[in-house]
N, C-alpha and C. Protein backbone atom coordinates (compact mmCIF):
# COMPACT_ATOMS: atom_id res chain seq x y z
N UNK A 1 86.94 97.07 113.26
CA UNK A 1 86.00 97.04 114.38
C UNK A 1 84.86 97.98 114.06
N UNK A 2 83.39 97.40 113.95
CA UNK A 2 82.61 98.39 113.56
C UNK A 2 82.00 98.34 115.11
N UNK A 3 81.45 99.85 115.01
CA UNK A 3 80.59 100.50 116.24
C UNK A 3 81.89 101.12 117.24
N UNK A 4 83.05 101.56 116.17
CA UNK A 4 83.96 102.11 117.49
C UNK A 4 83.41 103.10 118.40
N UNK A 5 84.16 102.98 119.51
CA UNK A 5 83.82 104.00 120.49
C UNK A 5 84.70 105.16 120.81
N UNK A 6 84.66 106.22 120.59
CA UNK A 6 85.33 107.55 121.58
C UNK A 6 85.36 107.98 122.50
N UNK A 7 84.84 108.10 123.61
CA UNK A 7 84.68 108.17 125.02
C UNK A 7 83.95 107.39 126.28
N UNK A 8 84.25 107.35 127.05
CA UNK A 8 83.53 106.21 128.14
C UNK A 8 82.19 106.06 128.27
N UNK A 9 81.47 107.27 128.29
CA UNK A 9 80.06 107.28 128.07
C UNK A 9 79.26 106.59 126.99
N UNK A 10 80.34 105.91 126.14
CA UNK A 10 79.56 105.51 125.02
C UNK A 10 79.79 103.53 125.56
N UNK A 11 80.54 102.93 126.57
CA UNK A 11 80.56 102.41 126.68
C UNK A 11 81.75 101.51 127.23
N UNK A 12 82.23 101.57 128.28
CA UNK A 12 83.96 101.68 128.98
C UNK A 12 84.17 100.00 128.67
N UNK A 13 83.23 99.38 128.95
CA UNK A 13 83.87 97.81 128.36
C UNK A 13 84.11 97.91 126.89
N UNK A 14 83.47 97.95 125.99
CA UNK A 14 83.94 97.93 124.59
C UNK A 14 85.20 98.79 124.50
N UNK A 15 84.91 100.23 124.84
CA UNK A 15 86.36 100.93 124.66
C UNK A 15 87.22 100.43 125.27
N UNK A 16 87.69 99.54 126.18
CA UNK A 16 88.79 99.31 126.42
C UNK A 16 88.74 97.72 125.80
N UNK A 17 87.76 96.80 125.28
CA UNK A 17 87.77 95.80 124.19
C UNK A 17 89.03 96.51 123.21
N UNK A 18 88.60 97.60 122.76
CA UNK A 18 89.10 98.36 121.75
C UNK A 18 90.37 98.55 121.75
N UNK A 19 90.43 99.19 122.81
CA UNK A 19 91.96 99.50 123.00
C UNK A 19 93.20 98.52 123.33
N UNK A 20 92.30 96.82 123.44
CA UNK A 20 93.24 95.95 123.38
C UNK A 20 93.47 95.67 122.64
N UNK A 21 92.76 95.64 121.95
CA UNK A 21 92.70 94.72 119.87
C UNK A 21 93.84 96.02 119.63
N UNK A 22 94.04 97.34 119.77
CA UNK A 22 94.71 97.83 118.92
C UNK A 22 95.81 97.99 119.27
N UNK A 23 96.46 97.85 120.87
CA UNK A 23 97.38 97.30 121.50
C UNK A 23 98.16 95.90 120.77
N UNK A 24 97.29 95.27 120.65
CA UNK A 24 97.60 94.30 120.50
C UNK A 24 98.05 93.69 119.19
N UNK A 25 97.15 94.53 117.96
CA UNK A 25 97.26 94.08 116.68
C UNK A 25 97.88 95.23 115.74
N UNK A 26 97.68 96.55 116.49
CA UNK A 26 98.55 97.36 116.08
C UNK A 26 98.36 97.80 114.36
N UNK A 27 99.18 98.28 113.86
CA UNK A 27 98.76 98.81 112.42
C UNK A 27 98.08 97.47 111.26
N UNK A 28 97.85 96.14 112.42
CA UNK A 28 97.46 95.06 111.19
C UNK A 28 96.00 94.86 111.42
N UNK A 29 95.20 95.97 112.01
CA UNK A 29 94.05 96.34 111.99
C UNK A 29 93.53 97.13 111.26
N UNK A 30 92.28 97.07 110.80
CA UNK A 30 91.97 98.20 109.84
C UNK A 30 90.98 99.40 110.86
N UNK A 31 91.16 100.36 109.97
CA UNK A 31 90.55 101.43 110.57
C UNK A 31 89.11 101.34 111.09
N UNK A 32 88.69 101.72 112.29
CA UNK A 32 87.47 101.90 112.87
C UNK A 32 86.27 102.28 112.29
N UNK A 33 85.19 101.34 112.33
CA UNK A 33 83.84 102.20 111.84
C UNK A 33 83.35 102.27 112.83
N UNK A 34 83.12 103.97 112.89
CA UNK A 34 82.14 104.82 113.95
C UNK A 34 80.56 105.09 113.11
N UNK A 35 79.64 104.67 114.19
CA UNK A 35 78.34 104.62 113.60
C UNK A 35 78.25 105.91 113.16
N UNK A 36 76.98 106.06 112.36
CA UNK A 36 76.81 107.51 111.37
C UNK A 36 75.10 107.18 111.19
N UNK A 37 74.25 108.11 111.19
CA UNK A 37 72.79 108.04 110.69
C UNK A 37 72.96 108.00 109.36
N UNK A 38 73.88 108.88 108.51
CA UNK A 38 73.89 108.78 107.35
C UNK A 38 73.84 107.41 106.70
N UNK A 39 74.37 106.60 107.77
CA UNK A 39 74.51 105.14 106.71
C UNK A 39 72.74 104.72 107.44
N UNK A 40 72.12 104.42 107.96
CA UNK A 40 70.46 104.12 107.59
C UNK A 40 69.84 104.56 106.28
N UNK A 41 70.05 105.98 106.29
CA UNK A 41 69.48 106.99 105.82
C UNK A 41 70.05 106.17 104.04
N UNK A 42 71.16 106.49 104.01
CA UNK A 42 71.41 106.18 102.54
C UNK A 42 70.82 104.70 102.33
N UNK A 43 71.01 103.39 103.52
CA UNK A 43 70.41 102.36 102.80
C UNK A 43 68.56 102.51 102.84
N UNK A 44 67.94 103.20 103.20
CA UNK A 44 66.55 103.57 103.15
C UNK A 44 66.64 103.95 101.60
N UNK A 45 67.52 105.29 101.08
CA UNK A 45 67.14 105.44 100.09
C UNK A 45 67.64 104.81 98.58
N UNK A 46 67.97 103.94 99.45
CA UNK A 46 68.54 102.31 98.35
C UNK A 46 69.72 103.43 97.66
N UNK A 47 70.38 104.19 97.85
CA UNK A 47 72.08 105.02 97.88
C UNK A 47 72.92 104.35 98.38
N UNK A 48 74.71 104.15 97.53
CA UNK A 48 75.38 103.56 98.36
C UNK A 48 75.89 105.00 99.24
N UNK A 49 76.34 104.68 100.40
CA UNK A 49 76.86 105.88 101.21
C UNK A 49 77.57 106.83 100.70
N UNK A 50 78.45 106.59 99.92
CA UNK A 50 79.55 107.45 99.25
C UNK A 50 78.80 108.88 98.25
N UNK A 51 77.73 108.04 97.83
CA UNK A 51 76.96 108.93 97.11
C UNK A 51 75.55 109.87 97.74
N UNK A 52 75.41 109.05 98.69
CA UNK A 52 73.79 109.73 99.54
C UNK A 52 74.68 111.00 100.01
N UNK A 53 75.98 110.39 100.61
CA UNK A 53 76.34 112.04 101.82
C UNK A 53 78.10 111.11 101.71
N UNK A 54 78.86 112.10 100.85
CA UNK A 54 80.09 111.59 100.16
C UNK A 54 80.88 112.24 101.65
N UNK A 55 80.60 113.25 102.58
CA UNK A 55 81.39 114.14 103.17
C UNK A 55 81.48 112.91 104.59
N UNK A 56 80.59 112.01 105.38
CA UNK A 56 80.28 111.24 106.32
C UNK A 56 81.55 110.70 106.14
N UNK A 57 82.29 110.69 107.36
CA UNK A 57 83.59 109.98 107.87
C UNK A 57 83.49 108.53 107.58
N UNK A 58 82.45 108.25 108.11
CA UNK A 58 82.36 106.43 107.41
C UNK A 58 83.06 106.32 106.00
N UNK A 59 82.64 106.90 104.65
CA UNK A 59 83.31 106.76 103.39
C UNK A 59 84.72 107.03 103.25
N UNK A 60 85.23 107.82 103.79
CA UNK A 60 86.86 108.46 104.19
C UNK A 60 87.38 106.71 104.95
N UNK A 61 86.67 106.48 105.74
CA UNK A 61 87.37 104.97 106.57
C UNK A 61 87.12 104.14 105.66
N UNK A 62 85.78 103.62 104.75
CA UNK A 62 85.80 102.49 103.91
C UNK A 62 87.07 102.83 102.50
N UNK A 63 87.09 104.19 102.76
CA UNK A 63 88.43 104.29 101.53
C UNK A 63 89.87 103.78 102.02
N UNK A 64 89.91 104.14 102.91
CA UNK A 64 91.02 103.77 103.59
C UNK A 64 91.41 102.65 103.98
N UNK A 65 90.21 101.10 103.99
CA UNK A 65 90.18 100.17 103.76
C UNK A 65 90.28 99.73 102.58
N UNK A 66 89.62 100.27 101.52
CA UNK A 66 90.60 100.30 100.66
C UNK A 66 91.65 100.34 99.45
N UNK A 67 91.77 101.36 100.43
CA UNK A 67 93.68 101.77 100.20
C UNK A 67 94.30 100.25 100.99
N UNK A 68 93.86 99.73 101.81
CA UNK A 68 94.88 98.95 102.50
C UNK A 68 95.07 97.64 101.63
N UNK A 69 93.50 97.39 101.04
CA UNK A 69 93.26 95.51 100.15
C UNK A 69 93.83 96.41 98.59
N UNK A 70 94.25 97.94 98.30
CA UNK A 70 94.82 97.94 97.27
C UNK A 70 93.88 97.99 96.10
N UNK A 71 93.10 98.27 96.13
CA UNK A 71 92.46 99.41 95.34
C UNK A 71 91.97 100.89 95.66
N UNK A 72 92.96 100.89 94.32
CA UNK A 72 93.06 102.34 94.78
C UNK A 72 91.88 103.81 94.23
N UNK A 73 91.36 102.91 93.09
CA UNK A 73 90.02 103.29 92.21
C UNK A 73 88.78 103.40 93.16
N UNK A 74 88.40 104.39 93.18
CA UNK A 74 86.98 104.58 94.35
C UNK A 74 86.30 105.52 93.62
N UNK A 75 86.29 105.67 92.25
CA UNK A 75 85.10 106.87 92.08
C UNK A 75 83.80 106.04 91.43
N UNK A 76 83.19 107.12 92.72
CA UNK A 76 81.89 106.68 92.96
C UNK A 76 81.08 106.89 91.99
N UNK A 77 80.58 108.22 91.58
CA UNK A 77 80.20 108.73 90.54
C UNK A 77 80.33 108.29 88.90
């Protein structure tokens, strides 16, 4: 699910969209992408994310995706 949400203020219909899909589908979901400026920013400077700003939680979740399709090779550099 990209554009996850964390608190109600960010949007109480989607977050609870959210919280059904994961009710519902449980660990056969993949991990949440929470928006980040860093990801504009790196495709402005034609950077893939991992490399513009390696520390941005987004790259930690696309790793962890995957880890899930099983590759396990991610160096960026």
């Amino acid at each position: 699910m990209n554009e996850a949400k964390v608190h109600q203020g960010q949007g109480a219909v989607y977050l609870e969209i959210q919280r059904e899909a994961e009710e519902m589908f449980g660990d056969r979901l993949l991990p949440l992408m929470r928006l980040s400026v860093r990801i504009p920013e790196a495709y402005g400077a034609q950077e893939p994310v991992a490399i513009w700003d390696p520390s941005v939680p987004f790259v930690a979740t696309i790793n962890g995706v995957l880890d899930r399709f099983g590759y396990p090779d991610k160096n960026a550099a």
